[in-house]
Protein backbone atom coordinates (compact mmCIF):
# COMPACT_ATOMS: atom_id res chain seq x y z
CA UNK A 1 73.17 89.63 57.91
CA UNK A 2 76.47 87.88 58.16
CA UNK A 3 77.24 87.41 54.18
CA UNK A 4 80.61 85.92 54.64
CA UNK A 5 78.90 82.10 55.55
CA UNK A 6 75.40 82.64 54.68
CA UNK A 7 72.32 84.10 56.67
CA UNK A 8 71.67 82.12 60.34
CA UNK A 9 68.43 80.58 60.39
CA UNK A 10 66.16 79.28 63.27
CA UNK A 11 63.20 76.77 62.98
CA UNK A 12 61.32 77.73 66.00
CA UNK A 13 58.88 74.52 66.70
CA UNK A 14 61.33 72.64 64.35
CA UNK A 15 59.56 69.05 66.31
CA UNK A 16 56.30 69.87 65.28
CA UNK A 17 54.00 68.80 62.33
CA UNK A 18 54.76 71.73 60.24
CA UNK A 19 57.98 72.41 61.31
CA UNK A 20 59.19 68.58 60.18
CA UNK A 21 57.70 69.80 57.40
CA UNK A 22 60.02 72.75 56.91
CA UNK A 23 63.25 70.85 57.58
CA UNK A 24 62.09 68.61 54.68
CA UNK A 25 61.86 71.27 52.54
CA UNK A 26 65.25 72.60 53.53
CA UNK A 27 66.39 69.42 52.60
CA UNK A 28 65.03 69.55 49.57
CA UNK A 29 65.42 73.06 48.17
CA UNK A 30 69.41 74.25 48.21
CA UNK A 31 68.72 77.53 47.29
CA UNK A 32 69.94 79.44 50.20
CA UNK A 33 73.50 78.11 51.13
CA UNK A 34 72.58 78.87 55.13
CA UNK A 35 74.89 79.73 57.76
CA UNK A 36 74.10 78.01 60.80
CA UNK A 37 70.80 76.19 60.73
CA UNK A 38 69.04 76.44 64.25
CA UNK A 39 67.17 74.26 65.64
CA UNK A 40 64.41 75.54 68.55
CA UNK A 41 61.45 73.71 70.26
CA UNK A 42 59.83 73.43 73.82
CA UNK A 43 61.89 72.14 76.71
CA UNK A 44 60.94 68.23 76.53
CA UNK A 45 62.31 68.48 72.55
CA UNK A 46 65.29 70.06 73.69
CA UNK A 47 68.84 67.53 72.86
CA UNK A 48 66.55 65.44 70.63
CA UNK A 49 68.70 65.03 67.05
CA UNK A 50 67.35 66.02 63.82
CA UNK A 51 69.69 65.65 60.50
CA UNK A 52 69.42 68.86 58.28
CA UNK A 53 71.12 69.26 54.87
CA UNK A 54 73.44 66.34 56.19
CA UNK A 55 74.43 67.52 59.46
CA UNK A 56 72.59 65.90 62.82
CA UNK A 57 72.01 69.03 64.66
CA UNK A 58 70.57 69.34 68.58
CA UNK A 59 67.35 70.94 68.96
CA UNK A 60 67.93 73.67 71.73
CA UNK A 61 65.15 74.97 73.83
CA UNK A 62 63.49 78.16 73.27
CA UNK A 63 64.88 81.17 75.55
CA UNK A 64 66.52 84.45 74.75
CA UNK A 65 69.05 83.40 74.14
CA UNK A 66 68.26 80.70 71.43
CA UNK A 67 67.85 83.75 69.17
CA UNK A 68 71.61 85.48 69.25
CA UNK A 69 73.24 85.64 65.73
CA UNK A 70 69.97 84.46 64.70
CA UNK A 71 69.23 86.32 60.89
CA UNK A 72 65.79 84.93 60.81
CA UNK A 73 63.56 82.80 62.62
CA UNK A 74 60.83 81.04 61.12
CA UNK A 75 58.06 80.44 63.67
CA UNK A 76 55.80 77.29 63.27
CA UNK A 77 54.28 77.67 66.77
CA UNK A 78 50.78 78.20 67.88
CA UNK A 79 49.35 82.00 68.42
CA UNK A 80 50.22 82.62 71.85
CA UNK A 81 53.59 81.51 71.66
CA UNK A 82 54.61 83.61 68.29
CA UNK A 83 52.66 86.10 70.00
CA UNK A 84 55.24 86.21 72.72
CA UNK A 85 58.59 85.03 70.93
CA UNK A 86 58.33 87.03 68.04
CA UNK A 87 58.73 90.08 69.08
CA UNK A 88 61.98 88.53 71.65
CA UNK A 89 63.75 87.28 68.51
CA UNK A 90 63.16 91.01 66.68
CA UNK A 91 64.67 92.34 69.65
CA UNK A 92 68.19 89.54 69.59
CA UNK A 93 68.34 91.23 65.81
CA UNK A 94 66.30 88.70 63.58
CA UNK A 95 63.66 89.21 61.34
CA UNK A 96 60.52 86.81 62.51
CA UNK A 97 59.08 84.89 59.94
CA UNK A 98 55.39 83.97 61.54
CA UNK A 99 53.29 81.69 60.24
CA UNK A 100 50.71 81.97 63.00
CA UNK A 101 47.42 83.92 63.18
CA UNK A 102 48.78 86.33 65.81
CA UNK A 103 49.80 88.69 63.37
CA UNK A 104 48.49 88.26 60.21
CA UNK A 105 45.95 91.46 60.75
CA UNK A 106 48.74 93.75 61.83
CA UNK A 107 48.73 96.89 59.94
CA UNK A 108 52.81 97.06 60.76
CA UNK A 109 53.06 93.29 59.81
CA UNK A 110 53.05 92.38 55.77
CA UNK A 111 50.98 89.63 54.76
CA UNK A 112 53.35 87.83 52.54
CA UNK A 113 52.84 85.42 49.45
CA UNK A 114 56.10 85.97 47.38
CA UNK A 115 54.48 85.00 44.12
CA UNK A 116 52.22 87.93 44.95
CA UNK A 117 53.77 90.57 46.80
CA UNK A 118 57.16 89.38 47.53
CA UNK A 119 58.40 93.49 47.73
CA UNK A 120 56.27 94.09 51.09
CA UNK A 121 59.10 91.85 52.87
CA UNK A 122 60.64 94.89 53.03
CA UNK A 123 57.88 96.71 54.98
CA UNK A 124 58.33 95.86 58.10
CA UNK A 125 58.32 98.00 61.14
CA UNK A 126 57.72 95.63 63.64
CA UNK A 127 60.40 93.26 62.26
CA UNK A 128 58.05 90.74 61.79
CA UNK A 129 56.26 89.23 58.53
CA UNK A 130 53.34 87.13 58.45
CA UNK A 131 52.24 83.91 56.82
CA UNK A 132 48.97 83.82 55.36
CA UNK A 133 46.21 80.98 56.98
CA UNK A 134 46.10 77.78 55.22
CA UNK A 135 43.15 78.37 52.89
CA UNK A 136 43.63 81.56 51.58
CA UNK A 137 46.81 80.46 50.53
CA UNK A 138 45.69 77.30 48.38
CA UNK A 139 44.28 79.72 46.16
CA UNK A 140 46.63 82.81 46.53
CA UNK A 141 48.96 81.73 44.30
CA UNK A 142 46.25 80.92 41.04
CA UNK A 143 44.39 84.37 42.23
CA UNK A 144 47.43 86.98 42.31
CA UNK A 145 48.44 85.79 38.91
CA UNK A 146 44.72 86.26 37.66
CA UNK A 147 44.29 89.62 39.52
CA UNK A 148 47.26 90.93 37.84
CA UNK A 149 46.35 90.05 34.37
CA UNK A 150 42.63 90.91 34.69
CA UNK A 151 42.20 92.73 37.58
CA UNK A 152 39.96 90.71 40.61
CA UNK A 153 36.44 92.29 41.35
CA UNK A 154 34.66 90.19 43.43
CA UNK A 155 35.36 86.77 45.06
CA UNK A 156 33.11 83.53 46.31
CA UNK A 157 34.97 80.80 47.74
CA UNK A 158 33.27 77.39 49.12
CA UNK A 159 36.26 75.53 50.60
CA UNK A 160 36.88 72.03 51.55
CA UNK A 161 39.34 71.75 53.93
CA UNK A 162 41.40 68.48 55.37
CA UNK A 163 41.26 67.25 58.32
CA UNK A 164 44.93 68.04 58.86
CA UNK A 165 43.84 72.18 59.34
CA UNK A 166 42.78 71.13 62.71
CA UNK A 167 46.73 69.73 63.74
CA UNK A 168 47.45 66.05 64.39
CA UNK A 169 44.08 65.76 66.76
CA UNK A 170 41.84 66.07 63.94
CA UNK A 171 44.11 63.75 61.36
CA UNK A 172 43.61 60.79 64.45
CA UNK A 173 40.16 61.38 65.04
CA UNK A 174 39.41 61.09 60.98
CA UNK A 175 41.75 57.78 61.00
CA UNK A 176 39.85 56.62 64.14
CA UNK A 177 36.68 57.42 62.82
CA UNK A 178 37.35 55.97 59.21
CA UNK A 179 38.13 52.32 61.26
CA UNK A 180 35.57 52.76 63.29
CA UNK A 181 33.23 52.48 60.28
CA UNK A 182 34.99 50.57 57.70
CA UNK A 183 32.95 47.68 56.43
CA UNK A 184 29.76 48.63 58.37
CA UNK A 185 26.62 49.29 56.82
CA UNK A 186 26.40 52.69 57.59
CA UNK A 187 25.61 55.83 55.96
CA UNK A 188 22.17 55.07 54.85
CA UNK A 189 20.32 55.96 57.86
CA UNK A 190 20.16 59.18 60.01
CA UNK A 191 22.59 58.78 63.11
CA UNK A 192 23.78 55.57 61.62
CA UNK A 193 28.09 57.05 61.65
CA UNK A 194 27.64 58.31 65.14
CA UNK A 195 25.83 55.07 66.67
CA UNK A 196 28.66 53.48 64.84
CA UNK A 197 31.76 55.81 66.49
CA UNK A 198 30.16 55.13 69.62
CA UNK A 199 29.80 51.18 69.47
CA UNK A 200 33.85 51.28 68.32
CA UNK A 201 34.50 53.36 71.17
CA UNK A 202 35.45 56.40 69.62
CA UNK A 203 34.90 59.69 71.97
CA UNK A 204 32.13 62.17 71.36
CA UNK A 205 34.25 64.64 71.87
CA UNK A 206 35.38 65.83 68.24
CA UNK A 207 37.39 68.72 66.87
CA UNK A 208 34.81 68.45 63.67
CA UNK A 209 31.60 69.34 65.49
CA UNK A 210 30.45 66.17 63.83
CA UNK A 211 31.09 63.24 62.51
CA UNK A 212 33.12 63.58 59.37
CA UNK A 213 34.23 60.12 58.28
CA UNK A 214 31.21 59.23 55.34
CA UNK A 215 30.66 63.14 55.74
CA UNK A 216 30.87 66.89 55.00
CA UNK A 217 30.60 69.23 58.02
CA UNK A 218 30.07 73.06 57.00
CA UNK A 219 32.14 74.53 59.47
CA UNK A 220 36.21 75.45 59.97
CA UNK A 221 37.38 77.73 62.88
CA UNK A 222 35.84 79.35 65.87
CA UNK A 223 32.30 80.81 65.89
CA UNK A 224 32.11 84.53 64.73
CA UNK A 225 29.31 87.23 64.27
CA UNK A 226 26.17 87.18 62.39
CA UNK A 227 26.80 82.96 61.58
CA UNK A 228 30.48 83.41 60.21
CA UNK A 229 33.75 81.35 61.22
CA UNK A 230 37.25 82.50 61.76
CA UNK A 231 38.39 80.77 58.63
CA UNK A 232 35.82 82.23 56.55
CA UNK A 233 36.51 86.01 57.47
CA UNK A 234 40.56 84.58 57.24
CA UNK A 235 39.89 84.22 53.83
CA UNK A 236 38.04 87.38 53.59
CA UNK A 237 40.67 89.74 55.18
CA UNK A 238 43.76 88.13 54.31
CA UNK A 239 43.03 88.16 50.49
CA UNK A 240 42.17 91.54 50.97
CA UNK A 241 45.77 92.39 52.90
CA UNK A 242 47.34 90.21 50.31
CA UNK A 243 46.52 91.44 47.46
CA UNK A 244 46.12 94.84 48.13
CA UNK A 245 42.61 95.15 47.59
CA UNK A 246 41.09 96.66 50.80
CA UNK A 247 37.49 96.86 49.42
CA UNK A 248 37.24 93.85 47.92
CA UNK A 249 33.76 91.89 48.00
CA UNK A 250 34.54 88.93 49.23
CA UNK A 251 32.21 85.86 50.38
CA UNK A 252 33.36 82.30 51.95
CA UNK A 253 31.74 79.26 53.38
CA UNK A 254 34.83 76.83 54.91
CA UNK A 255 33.48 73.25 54.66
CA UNK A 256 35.66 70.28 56.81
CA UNK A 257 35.53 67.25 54.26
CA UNK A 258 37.29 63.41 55.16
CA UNK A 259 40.66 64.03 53.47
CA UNK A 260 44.03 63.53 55.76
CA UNK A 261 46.01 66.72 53.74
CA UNK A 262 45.47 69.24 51.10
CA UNK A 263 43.22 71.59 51.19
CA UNK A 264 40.47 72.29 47.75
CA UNK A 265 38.49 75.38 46.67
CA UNK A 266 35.84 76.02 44.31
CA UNK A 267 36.12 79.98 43.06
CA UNK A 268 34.08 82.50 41.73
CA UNK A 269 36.30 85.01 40.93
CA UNK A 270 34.61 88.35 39.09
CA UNK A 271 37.22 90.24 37.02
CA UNK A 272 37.45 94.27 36.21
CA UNK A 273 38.55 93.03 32.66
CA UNK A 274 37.23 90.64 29.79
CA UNK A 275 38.41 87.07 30.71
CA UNK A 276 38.44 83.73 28.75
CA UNK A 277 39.15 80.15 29.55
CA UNK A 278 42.08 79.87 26.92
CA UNK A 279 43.78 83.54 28.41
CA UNK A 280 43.57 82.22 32.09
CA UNK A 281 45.52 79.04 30.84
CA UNK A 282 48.07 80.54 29.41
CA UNK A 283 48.25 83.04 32.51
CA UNK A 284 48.15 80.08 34.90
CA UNK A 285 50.47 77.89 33.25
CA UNK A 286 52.98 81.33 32.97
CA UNK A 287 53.42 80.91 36.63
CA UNK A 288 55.69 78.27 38.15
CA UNK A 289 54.08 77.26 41.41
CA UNK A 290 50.95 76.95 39.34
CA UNK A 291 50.19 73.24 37.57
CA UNK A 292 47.06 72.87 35.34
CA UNK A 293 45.31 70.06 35.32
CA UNK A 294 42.02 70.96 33.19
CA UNK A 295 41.40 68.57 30.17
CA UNK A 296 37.09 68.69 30.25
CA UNK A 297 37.23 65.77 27.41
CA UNK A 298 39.60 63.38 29.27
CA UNK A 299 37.99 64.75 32.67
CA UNK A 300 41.74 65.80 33.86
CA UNK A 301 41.24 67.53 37.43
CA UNK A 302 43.18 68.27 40.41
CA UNK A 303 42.03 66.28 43.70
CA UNK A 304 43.57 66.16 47.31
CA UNK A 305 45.00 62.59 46.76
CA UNK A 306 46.78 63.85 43.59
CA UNK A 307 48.03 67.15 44.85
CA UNK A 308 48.86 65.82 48.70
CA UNK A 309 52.87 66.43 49.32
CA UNK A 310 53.37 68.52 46.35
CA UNK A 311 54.37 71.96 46.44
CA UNK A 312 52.74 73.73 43.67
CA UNK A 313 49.17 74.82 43.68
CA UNK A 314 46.73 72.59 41.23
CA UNK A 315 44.41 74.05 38.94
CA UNK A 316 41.46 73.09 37.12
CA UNK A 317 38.01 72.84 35.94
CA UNK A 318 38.30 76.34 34.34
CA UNK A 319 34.91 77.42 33.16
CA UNK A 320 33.69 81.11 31.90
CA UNK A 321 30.69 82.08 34.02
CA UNK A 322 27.41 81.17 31.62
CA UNK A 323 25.34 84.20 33.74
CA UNK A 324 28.20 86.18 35.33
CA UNK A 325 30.04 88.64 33.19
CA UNK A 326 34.14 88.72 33.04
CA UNK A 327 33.83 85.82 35.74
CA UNK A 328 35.59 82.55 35.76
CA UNK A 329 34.94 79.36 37.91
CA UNK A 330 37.58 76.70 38.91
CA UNK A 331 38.81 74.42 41.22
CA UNK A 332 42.20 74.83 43.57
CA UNK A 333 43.64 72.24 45.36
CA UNK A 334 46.94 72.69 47.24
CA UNK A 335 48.41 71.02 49.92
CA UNK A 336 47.92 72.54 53.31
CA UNK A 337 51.25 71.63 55.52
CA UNK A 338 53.28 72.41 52.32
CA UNK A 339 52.61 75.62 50.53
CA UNK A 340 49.65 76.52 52.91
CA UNK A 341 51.84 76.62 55.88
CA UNK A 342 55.34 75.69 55.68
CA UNK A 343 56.59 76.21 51.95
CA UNK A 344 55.36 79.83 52.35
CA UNK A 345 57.16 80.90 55.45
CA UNK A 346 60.71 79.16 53.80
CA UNK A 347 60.37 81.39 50.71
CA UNK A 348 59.90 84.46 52.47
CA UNK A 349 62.75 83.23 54.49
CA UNK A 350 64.71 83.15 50.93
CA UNK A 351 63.47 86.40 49.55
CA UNK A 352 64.85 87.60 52.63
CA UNK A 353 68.16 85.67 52.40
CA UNK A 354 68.58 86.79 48.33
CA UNK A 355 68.02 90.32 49.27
């Protein structure tokens, strides 16, 4: 890397949701005193300005060439295109920071939480290093630090994911659907929120299977064998990668609920080791991208529309299992564009930057 200025860095999809995202974190976080910054995006978001760390800088389309000098490049692109660009920026000489699915399952491709297992950064044949999906990581964080202390058995997860995992078409289609049935007397009849989408105008066509405004809909992700989705086996085989655990029992059901941002999870983690509510506290609160929020008496709790645009990971409602041994229960919410997505793939960009 070129020490003498600092590191180069590209934001490849630097327009999009999550990479506006990222350039507010860099914005916000000084840590790394970058090189050049880099701005990269599809031809129509080519010359459009964007002001990073006090500099307006010119977004520059992607090519080849976009990528010389380049130390890293943090992709925030959909599959096909990391898929293909990835392994073109490896080849200019930078190390591709991916937060796409397209190589998350890679055996040549670390799986990368830094809290957890920031050292596999530096296992990388390929040149490239993955970001975990969205929902595994809104509990990563709160499960590598238990794992460690108490070593992680088993693992049930019912998640209830925003709106926002589905990109900017599912946040419209909750705000359309929300006016579409604000102030109508709906909800108490079967039907009732879909005669009511349809009399506003709103397309049947849905990201969400269903309806989800006044609604839960138990299913995130593409159909899979035997009744499962791609998020649920996500959260199966990434937590797995992550943490090292290749045989881990692991069980999920991903649940789409009305919130715009920030994902939540309800855990039922099973421990190798004796584990108490008062130990996982202290554990929890050791780590600094964890807050706790668990106060039964006062009901203190983490929600979505607490947590949204934060970057740590929220924990609470820590209970010992009444009729599961060395097993805790709680509650994870963490924001999915931040940590989930774009928070994750900056700090592996500055575990690579501080060596």
């Amino acid at each position: 890397m070129n020490t003498n200025t600092g590191p180069t860095v590209a934001v490849v999809g630097a327009t999009g949701a999550v990479g506006s995202v990222m350039i507010d974190i860099m914005n916000q976080r000084e840590t790394v005193p970058w090189g050049e910054i880099r701005l990269i995006a599809s031809p129509r978001s080519a010359g459009k300005k964007i002001t990073v760390r006090g500099v307006e800088r010119t977004v520059v389309e992607l090519s080849p060439e976009a990528f010389e000098g380049v130390d890293i490049a943090m992709f925030d692109v959909p599959d096909e295109l990391s898929e293909r660009w990835a392994p073109v920026a490896v080849d200019c000489g930078a190390i591709a920071v991916d937060n796409s699915g397209a190589f998350r399952m890679n055996p040549e491709v670390p799986l990368v939480v830094p809290e957890v297992n920031a050292a596999k950064v530096h296992e990388r044949p390929k040149g490239i290093i993955a970001n975990p999906n969205c929902t595994t990581l809104s509990m990563m964080t709160a499960l590598g630090a238990l794992h460690q202390e108490f070593g992680l058995r088993e693992l049930v997860v019912s998640s209830y994911q925003a709106a926002s995992g589905s990109g900017q078409e599912g946040v419209d289609r909750l705000r359309d659907e929300i006016s579409a049935v604000a102030g109508k007397e709906v909800g108490e009849r079967s039907g009732d929120v879909a005669e009511a989408l349809t009399a506003a105008g709103v397309p049947e066509e849905t990201p969400f299977k269903a309806p989800l405004a006044l609604n839960v809909v138990p299913w995130a992700g593409s159909r899979k064998e035997d009744g499962w989705t791609s998020e649920e086996l996500k959260v199966r085989n990434e937590s797995r990668k992550i943490l090292g655990l290749s045989e881990l029992k692991v069980s999920a059901t991903c649940v789409r609920v009305p919130v715009v941002t920030t994902h939540s999870l309800a855990v039922h983690a099973t421990f190798e080791n004796e584990v108490g509510v008062e130990r996982a506290h202290q554990v929890l609160e050791a780590a600094p991208s964890i807050a706790v929020h668990d106060d039964p008496e006062q009901q203190v709790f983490p929600t979505p529309a607490e947590v949204v645009g934060q970057d740590r990971t929220y924990v609470g409602r820590v209970r010992q299992a009444l009729d599961f041994p060395n097993t805790l229960e709680f509650f994870v919410c963490g924001d999915n564009l931040r940590k989930g997505a774009a928070l994750n793939t900056y700090e592996i960009a500055e575990t690579l930057a501080q060596g």
